[in-house]
N, C-alpha and C. Protein backbone atom coordinates (compact mmCIF):
# COMPACT_ATOMS: atom_id res chain seq x y z
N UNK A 1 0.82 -1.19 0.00
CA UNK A 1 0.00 0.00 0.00
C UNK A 1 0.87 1.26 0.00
N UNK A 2 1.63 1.61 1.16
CA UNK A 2 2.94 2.44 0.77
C UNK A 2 3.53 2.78 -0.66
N UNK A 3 3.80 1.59 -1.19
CA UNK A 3 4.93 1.67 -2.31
C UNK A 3 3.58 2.45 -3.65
N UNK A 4 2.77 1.73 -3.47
CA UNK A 4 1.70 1.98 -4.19
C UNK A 4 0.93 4.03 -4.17
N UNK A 5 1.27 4.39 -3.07
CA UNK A 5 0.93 5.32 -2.58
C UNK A 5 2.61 6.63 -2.96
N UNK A 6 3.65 5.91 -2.75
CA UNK A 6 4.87 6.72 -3.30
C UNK A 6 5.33 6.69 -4.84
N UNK A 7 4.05 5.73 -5.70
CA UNK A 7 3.99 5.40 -6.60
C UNK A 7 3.14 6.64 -7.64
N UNK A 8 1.99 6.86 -6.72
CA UNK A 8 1.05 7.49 -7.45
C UNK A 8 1.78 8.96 -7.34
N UNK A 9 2.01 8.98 -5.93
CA UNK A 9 2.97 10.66 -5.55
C UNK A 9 3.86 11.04 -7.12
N UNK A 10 4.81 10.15 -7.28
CA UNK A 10 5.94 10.24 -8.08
C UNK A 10 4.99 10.57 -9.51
N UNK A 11 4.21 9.93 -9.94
CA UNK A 11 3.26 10.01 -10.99
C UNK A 11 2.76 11.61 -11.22
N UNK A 12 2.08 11.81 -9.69
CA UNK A 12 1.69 13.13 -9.80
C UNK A 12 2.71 14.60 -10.03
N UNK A 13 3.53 14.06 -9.40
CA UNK A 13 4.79 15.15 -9.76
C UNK A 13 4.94 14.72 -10.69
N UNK A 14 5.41 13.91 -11.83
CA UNK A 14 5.77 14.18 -13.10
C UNK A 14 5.18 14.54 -14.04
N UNK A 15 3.08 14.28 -13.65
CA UNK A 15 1.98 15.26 -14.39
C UNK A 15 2.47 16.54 -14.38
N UNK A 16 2.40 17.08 -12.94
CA UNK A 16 2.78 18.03 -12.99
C UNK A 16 4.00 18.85 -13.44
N UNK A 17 4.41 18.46 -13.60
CA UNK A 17 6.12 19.06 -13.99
C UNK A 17 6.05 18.99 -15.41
N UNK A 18 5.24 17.73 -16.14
CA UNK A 18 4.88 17.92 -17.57
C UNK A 18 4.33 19.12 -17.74
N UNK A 19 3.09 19.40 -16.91
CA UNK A 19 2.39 20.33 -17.13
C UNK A 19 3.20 21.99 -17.09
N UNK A 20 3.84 21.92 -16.16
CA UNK A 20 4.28 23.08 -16.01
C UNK A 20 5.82 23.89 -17.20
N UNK A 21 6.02 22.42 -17.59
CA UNK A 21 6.75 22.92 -18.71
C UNK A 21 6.35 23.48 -19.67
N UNK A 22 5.00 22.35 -20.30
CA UNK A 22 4.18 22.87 -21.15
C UNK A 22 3.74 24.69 -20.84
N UNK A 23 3.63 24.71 -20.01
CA UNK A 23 2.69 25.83 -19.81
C UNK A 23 3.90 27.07 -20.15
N UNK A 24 5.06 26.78 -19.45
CA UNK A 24 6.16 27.10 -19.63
C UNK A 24 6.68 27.69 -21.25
N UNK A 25 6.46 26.24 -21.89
CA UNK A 25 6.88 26.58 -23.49
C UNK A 25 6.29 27.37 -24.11
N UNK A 26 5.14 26.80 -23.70
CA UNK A 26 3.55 28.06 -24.38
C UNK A 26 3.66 29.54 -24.00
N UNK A 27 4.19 29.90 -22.97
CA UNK A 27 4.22 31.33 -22.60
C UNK A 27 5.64 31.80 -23.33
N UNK A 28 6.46 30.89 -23.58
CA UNK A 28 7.70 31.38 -23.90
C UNK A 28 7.73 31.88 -25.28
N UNK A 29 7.10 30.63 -26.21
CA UNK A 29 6.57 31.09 -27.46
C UNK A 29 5.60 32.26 -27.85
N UNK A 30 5.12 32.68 -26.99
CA UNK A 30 3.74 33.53 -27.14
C UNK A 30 4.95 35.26 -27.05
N UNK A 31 5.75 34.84 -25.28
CA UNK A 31 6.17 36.11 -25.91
C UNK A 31 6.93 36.12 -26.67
N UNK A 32 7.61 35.23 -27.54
CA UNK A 32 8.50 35.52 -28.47
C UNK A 32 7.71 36.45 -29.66
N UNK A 33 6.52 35.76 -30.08
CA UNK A 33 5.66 35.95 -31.17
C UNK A 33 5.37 37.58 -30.63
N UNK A 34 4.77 38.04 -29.57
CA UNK A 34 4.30 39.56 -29.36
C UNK A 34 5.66 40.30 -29.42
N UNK A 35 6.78 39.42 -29.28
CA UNK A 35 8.45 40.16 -29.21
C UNK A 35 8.38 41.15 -31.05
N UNK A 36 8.03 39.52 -31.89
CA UNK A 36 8.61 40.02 -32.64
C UNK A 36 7.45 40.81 -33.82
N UNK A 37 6.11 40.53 -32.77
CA UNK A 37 4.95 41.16 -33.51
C UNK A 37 5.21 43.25 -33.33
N UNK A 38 6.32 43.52 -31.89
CA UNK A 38 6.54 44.61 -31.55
C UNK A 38 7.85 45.24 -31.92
N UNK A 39 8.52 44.49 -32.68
CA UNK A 39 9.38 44.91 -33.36
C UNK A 39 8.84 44.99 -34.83
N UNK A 40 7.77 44.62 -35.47
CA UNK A 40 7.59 44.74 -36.94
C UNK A 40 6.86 46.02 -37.02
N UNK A 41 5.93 46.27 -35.70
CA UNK A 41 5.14 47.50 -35.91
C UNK A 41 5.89 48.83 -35.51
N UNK A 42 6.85 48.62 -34.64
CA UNK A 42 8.02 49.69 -34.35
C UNK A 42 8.37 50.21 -35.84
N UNK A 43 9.09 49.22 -36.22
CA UNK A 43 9.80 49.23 -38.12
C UNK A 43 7.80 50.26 -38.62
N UNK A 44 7.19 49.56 -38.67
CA UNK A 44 5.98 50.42 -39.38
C UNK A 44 5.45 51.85 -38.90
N UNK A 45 6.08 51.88 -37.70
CA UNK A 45 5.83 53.54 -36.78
C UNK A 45 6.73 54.00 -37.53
N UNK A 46 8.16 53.70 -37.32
CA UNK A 46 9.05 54.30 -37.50
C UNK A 46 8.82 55.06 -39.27
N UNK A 47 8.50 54.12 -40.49
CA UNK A 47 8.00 54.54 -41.66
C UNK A 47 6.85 55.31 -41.94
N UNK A 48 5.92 55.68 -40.80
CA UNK A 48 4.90 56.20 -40.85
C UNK A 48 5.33 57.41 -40.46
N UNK A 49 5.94 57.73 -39.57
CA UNK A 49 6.44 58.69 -38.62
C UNK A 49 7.69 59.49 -40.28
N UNK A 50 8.48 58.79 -40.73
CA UNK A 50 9.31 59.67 -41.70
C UNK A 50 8.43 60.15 -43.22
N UNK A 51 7.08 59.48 -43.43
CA UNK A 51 6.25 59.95 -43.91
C UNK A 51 5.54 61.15 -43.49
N UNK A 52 4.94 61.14 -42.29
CA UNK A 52 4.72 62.16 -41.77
C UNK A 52 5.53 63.21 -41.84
N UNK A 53 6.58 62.78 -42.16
CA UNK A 53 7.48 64.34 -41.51
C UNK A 53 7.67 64.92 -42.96
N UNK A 54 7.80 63.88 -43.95
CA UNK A 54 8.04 64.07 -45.51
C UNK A 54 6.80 65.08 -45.56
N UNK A 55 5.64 64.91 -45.35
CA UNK A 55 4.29 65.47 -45.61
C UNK A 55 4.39 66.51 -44.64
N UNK A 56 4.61 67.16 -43.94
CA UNK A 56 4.89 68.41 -42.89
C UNK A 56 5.73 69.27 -43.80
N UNK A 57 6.89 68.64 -44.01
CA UNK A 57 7.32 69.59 -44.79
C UNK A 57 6.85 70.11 -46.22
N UNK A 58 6.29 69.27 -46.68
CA UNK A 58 5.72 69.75 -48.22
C UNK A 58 4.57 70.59 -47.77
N UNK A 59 3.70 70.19 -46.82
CA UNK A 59 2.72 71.22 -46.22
C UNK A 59 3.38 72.51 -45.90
N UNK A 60 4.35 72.92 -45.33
CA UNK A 60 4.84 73.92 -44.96
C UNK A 60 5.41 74.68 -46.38
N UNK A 61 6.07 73.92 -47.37
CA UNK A 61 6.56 74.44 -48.76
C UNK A 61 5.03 75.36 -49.17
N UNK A 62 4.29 74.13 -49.18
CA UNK A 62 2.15 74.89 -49.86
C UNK A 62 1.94 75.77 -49.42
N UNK A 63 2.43 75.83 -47.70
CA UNK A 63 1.53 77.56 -47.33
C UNK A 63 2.63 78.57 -47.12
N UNK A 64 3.45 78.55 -47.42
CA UNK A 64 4.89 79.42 -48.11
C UNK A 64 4.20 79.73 -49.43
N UNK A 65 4.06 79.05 -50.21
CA UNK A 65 3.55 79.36 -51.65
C UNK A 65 2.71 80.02 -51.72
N UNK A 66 1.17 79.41 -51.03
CA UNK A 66 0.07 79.76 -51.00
C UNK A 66 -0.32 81.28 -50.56
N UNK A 67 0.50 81.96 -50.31
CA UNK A 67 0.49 83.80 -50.41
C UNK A 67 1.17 84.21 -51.36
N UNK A 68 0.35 85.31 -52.07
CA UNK A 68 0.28 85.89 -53.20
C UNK A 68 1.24 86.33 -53.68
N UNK A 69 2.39 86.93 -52.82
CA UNK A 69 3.41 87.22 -52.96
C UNK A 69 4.36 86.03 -53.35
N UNK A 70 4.18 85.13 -53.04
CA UNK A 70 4.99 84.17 -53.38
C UNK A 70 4.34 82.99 -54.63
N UNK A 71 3.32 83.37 -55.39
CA UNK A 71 3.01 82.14 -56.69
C UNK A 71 3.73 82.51 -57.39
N UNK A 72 4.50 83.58 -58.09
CA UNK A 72 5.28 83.44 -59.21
C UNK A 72 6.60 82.26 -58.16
N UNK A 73 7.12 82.21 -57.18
CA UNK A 73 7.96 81.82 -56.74
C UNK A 73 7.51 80.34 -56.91
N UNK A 74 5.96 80.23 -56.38
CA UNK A 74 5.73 78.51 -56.77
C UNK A 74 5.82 78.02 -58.36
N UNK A 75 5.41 79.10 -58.85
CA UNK A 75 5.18 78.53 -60.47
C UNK A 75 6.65 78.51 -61.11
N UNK A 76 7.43 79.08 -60.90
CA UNK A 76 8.78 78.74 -61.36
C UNK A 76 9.28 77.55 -60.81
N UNK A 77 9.12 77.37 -59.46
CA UNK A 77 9.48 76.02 -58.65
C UNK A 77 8.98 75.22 -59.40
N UNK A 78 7.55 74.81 -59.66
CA UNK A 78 6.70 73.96 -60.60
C UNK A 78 7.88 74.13 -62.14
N UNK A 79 7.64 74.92 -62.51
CA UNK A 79 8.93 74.80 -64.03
C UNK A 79 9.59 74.58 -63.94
N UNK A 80 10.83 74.63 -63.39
CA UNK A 80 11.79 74.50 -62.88
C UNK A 80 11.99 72.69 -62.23
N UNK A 81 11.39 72.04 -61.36
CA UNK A 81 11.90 70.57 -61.03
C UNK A 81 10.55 69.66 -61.65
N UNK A 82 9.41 69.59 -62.37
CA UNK A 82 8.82 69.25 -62.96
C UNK A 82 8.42 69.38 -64.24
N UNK A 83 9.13 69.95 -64.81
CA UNK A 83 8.97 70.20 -66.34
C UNK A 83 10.35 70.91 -66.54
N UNK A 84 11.25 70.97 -66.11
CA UNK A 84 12.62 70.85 -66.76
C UNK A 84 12.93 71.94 -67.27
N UNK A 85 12.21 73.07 -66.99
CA UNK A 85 12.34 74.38 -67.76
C UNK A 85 13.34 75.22 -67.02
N UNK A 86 14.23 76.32 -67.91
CA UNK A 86 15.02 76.72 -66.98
C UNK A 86 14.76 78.30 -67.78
N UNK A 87 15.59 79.68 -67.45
CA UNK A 87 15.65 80.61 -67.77
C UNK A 87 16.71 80.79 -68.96
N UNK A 88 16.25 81.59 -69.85
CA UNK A 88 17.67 81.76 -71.05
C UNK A 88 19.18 81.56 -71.20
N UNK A 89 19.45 82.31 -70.15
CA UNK A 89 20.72 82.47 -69.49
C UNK A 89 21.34 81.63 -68.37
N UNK A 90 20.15 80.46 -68.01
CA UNK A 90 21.11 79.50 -67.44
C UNK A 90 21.25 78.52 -68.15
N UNK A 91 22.74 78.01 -68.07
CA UNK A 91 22.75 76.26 -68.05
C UNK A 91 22.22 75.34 -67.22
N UNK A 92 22.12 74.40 -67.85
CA UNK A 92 21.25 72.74 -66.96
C UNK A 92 22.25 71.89 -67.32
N UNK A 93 23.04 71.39 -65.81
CA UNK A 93 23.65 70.17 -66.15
C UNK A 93 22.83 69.51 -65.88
N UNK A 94 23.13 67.90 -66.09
CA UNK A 94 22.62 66.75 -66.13
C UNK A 94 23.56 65.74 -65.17
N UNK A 95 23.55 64.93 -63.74
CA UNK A 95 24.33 64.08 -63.66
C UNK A 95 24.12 62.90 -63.81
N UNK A 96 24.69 62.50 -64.66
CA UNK A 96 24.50 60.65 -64.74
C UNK A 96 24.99 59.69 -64.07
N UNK A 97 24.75 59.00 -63.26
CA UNK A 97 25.34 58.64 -62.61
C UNK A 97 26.11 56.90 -63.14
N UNK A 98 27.17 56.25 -63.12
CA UNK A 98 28.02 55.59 -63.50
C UNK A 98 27.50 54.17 -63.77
């Protein structure tokens, strides 16, 4: 009855100790997965965030422009890096790169 009884003990600790590994692995994996679910969206802040700032500044170029005093200054800007146009008297280099 004893042996039978230090039998079942030993049994139960090794349920348990199964169990607790398991439970163990499962949490270990889980945070790995939110580890590296918080490093992919960091990387996607981080690209959202230098977009943003790309778009701040072009906003700030628009309402620079956007007074009256300054549209001939936009419309040359517009000629000038979108249609390639330049004034008589300047040259346009070209760099090509290798």
């Amino acid at each position: 009855m004893l042996s039978k009884l230090k039998s079942e003990k030993k049994h139960r600790s090794l349920f348990l100790f199964i169990v607790i590994v398991a439970v163990a692995v499962f949490v270990g994996f889980q945070l790995y997965s939110m580890n590296q679910e918080i490093i992919q969206k960091q990387a996607e802040l981080e690209e959202i965030n230098l977009q943003l700032e790309n778009l701040n500044v072009k906003n700030e170029q628009l309402r620079h422009y956007s007074s009256n005093e300054n549209r001939m200054e936009y419309i040359e800007q517009i000629a000038r890096d979108q249609l390639d146009y330049s004034h008589s008297d300047e040259t346009v280099y070209y760099f090509i790169p290798k």
